[in-house]
Protein backbone atom coordinates (compact mmCIF):
# COMPACT_ATOMS: atom_id res chain seq x y z
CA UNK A 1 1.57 42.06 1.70
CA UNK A 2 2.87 44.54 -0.87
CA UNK A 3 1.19 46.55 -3.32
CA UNK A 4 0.98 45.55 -6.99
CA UNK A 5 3.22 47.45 -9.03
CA UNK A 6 3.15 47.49 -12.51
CA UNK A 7 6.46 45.30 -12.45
CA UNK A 8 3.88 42.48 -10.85
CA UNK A 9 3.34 41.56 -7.24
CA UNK A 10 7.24 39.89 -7.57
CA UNK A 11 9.32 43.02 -7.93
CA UNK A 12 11.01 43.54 -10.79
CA UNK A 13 13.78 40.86 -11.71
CA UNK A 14 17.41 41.08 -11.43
CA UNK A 15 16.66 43.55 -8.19
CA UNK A 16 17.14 42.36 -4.50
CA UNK A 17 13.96 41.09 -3.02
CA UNK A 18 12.54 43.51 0.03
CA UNK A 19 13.11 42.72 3.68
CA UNK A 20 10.84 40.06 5.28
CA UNK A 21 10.15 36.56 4.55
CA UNK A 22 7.45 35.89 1.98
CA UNK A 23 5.70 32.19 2.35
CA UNK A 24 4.51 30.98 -1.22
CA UNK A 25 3.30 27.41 -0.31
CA UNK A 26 2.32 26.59 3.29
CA UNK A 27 1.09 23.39 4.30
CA UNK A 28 -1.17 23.17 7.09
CA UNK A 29 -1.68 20.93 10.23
CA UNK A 30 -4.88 19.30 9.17
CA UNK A 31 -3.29 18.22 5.36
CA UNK A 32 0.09 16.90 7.09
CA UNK A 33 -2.00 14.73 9.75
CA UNK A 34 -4.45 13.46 7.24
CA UNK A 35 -1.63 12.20 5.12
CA UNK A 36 0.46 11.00 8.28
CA UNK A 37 -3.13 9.09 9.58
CA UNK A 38 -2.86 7.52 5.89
CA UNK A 39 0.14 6.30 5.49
CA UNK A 40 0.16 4.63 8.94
CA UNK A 41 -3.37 2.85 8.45
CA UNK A 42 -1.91 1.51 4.95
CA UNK A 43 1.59 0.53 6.34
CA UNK A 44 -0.81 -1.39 9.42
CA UNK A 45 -3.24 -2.83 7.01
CA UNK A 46 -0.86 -4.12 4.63
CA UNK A 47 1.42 -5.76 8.24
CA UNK A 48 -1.57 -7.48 9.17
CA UNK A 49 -2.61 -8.88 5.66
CA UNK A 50 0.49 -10.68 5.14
CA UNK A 51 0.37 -12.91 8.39
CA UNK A 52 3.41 -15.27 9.00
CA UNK A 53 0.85 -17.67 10.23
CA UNK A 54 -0.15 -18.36 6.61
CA UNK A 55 3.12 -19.66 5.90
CA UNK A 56 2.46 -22.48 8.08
CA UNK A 57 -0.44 -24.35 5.89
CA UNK A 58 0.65 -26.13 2.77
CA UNK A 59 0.08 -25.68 -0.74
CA UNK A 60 -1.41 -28.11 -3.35
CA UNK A 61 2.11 -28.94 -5.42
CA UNK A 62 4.07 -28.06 -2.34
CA UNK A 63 7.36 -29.75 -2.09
CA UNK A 64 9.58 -28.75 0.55
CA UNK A 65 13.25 -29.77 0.12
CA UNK A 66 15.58 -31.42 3.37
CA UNK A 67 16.78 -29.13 5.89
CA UNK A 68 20.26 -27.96 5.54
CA UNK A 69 22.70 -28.02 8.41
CA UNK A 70 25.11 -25.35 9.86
CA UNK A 71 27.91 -26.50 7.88
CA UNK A 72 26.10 -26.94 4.69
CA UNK A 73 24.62 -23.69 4.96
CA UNK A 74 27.79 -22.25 5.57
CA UNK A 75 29.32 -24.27 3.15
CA UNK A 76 27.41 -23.75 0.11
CA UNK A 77 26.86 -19.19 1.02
CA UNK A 78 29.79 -18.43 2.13
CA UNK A 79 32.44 -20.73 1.25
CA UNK A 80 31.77 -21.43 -2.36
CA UNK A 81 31.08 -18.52 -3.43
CA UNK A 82 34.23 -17.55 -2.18
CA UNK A 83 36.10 -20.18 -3.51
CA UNK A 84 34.44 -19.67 -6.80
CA UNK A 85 36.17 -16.46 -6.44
CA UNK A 86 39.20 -17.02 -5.78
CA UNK A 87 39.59 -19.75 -8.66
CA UNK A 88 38.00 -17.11 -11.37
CA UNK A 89 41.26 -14.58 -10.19
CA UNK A 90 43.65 -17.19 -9.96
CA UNK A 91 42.67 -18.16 -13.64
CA UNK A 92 43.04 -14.54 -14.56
CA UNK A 93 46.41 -14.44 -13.25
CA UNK A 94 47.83 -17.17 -14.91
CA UNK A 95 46.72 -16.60 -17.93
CA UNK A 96 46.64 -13.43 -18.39
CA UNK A 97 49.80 -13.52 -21.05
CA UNK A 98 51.08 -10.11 -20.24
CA UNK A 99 54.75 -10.19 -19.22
CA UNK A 100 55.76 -6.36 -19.38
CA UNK A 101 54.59 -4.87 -16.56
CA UNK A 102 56.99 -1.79 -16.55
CA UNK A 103 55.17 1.79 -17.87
CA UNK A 104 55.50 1.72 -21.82
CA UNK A 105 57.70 4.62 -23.49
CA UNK A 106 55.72 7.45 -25.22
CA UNK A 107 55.89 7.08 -28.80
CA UNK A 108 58.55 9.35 -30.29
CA UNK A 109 59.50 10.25 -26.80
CA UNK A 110 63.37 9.55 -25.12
CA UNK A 111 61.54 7.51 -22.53
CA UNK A 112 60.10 8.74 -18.83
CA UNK A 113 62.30 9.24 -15.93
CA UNK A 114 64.79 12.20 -14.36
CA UNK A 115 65.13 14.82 -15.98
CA UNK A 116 68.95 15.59 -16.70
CA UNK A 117 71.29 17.73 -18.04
CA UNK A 118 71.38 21.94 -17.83
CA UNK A 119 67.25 22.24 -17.82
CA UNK A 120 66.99 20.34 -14.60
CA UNK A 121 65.06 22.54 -11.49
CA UNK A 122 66.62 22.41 -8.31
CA UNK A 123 64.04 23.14 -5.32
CA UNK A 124 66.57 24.85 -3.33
CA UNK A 125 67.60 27.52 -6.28
């Protein structure tokens, strides 16, 4: 460890710190397994309190709907929501009203393009 200077036990600042590595916070073995031992027994506690097997008994006001099939399952999360898609876009694109789809002149400008005449660069001059 290095003396305390009247500068403080940092150095002085805007200086270049001297050799060695200096440790400010350490954290031991004992603190990181406490807190690893905790977080595992509340992740376990918390899988075993919410039990799949209490899904199985039914609640008062419980009203399960019909089972859906393959195809309506497929039908109504993946192919309407894609169609519903598709018909929002197509929608868009027809009437969207815009007919001018070149780039629009600056104002006061001679318009975007070549450039011509005696001020044009060549690459190979």
């Amino acid at each position: 460890m290095r003396p305390r200077t009247p500068e403080g036990p940092y150095g002085t600042p805007g200086r270049a710190a001297a050799g060695g590595v200096r440790y400010v916070c350490t954290v031991d073995k004992k603190n990181a397994l406490r807190a690893g031992a905790l977080a595992a027994g509340t992740t376990l506690m918390m899988l075993m309190m919410s039990s799949p097997a209490l899904a199985l008994t039914r609640d008062d006001g419980d009203d399960p709907a019909q089972k859906l099939s393959v195809i309506e399952t497929l039908g109504l999360y993946v192919v309407a929501p894609i169609g519903l898609f598709l018909l929002i876009a197509g929608l868009v694109w027809v009437l969207d009203g815009s007919s001018d789809r070149q780039p629009r002149l600056k104002p006061g400008g001679r318009g975007q393009g070549k450039m011509e005449g005696k001020d044009q660069v060549h690459a190979g001059a």
